[in-house]
C-alpha atoms as a PDB file:
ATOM      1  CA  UNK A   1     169.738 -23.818  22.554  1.00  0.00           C
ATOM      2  CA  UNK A   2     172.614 -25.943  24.124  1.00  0.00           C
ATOM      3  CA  UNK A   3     173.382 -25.933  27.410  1.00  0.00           C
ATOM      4  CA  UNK A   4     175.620 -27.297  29.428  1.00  0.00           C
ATOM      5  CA  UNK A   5     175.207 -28.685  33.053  1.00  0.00           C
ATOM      6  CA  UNK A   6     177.034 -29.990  36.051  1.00  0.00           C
ATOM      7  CA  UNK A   7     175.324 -31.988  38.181  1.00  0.00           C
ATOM      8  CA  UNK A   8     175.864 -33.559  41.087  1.00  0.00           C
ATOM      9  CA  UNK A   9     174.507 -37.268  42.096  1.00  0.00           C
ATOM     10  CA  UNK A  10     173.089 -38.044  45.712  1.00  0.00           C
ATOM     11  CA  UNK A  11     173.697 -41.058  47.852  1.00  0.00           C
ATOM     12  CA  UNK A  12     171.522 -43.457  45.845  1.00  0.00           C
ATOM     13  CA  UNK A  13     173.229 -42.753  42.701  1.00  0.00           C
ATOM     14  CA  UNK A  14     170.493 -40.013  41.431  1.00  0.00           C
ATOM     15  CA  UNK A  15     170.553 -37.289  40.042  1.00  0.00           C
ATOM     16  CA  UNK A  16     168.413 -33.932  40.186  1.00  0.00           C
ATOM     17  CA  UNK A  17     165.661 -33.802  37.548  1.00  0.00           C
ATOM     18  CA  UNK A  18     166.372 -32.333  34.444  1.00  0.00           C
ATOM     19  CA  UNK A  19     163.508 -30.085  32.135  1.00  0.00           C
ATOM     20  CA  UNK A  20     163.371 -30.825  28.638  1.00  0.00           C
ATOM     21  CA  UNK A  21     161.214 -30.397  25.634  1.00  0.00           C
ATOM     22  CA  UNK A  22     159.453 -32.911  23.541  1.00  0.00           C
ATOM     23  CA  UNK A  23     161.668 -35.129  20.841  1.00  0.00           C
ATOM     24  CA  UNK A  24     164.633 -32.807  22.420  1.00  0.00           C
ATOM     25  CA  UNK A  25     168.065 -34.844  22.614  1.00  0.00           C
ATOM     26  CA  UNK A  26     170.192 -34.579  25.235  1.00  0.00           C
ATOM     27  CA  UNK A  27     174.091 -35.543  25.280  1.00  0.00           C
ATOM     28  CA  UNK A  28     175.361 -37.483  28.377  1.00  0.00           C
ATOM     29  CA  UNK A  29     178.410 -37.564  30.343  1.00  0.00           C
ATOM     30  CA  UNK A  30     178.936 -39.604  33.238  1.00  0.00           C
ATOM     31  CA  UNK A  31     181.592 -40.334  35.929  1.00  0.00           C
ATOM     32  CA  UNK A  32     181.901 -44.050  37.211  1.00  0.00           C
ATOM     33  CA  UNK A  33     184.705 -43.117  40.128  1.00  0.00           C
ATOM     34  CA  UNK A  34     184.315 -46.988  41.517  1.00  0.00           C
ATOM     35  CA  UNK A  35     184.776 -48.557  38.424  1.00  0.00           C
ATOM     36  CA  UNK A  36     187.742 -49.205  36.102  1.00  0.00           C
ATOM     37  CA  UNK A  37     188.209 -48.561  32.603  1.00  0.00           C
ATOM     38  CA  UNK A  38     187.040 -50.923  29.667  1.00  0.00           C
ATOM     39  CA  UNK A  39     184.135 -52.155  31.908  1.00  0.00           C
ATOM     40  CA  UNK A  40     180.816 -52.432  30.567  1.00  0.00           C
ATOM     41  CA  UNK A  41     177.469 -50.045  31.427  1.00  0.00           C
ATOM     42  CA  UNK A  42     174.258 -51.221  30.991  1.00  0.00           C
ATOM     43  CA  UNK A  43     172.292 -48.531  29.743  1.00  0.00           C
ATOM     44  CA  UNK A  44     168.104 -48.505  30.084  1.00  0.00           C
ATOM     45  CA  UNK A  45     165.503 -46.172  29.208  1.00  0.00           C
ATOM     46  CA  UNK A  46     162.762 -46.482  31.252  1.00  0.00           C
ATOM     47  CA  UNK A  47     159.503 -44.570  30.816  1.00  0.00           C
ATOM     48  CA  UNK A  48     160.112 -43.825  26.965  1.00  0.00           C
ATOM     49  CA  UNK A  49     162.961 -41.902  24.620  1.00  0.00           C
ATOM     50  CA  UNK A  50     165.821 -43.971  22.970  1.00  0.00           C
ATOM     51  CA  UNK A  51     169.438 -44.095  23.541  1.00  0.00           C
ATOM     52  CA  UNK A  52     171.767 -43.568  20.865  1.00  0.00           C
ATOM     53  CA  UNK A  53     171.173 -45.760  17.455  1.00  0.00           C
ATOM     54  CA  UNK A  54     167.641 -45.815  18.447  1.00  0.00           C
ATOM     55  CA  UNK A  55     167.582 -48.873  21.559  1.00  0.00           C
ATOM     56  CA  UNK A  56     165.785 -48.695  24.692  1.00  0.00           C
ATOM     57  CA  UNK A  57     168.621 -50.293  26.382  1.00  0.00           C
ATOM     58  CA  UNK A  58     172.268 -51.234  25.089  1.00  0.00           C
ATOM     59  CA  UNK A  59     175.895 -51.470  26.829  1.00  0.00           C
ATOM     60  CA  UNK A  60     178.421 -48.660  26.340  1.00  0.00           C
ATOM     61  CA  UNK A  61     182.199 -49.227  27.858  1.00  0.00           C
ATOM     62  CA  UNK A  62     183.829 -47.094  30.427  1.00  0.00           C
ATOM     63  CA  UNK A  63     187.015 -44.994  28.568  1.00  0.00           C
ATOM     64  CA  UNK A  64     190.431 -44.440  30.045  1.00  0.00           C
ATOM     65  CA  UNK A  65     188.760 -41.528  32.169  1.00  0.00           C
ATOM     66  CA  UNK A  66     185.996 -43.801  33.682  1.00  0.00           C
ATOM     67  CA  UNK A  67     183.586 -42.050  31.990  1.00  0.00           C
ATOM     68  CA  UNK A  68     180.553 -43.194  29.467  1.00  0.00           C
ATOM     69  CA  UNK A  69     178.968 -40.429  26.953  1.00  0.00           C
ATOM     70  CA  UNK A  70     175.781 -41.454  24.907  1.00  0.00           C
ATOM     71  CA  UNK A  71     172.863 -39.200  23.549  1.00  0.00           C
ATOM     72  CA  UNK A  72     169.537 -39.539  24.703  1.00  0.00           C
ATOM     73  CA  UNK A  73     166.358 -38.725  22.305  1.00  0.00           C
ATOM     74  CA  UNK A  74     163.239 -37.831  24.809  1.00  0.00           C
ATOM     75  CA  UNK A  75     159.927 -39.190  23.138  1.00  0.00           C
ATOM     76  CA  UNK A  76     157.048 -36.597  22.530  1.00  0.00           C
ATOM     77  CA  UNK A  77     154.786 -37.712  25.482  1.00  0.00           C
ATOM     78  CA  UNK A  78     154.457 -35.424  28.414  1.00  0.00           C
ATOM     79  CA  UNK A  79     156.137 -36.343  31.833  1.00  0.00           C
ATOM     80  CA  UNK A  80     158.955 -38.221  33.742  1.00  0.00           C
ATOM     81  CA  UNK A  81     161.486 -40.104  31.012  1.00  0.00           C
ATOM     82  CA  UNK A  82     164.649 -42.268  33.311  1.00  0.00           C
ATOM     83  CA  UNK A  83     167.643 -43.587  32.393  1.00  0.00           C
ATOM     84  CA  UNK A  84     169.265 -46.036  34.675  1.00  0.00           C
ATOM     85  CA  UNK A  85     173.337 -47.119  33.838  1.00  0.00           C
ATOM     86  CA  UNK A  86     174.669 -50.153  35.663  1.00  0.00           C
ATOM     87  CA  UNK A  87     177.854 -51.598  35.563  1.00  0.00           C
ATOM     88  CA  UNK A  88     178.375 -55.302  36.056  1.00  0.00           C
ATOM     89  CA  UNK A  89     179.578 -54.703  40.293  1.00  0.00           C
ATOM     90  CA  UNK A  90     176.410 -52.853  40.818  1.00  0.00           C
ATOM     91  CA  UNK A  91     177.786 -49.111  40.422  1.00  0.00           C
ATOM     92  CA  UNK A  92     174.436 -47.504  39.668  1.00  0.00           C
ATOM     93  CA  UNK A  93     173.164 -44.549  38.579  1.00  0.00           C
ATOM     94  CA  UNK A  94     169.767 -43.206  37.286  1.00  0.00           C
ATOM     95  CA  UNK A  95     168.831 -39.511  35.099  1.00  0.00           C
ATOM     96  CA  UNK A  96     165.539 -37.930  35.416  1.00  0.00           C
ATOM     97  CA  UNK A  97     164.228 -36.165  32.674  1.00  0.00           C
ATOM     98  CA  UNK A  98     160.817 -33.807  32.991  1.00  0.00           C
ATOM     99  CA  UNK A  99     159.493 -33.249  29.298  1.00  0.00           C
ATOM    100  CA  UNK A 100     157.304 -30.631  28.722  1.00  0.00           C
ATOM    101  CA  UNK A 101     156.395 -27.739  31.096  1.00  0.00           C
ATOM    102  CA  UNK A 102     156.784 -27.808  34.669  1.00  0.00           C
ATOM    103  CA  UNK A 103     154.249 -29.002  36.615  1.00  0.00           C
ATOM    104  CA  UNK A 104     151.913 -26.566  38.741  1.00  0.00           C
ATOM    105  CA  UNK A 105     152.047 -26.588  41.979  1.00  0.00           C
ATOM    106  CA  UNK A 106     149.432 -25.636  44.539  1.00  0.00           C
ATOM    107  CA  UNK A 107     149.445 -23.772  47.494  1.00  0.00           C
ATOM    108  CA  UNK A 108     148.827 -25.325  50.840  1.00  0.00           C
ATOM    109  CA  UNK A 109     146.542 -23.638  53.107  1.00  0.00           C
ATOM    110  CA  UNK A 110     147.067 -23.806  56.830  1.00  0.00           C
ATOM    111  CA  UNK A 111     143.346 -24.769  58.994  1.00  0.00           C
ATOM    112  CA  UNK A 112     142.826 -23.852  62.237  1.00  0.00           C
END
């Protein structure tokens, strides 16, 4: 199923957490609104999954919109999968990806 998604980044260049499935791959689209055109983004995966042509990290270049678009491949293994993008002034942003199901969560319980 394809899906598309807006999201929106926070102060530290994050953005919200994203669930996936296993070996699912994802197709990126990202503003850099501090950043001309024609510079280059360093692109890293961190905790496993490939960016395009199969690399855990590789550059990609800013178009005339400021934006960079790559596809990212999530590996098989359960859990949290980043992606951090860099450009060479520090503009930095980082993708969370949660593959598999969600994780349970347990009730606290008040004491007296």
């Amino acid at each position: 199923m394809k899906k598309n998604e807006a999201l929106t980044v926070n102060q530290g260049g994050e953005f919200p957490r994203m669930m996936t499935q296993p070996g699912e791959t994802v197709q990126v689209r990202l503003a850099f609104t501090k950043t001309e055109p024609d510079t280059p983004v360093a692109i890293t995966s961190q905790d496993g999954g490939l960016i395009e042509g199969g690399q855990r990290s590789t550059a990609g270049v800013l178009d005339a919109t400021r934006q960079l678009a790559f596809a990212y491949t999530l590996s098989n293994t359960p859990g949290i999968h980043r992606v951090t993008l860099t450009t060479p002034a520090g503009e930095t942003k980082a993708l969370q990806f949660w593959v598999g199901p969600p994780l349970a969560m347990k009730k606290m319980t008040q004491t007296k």
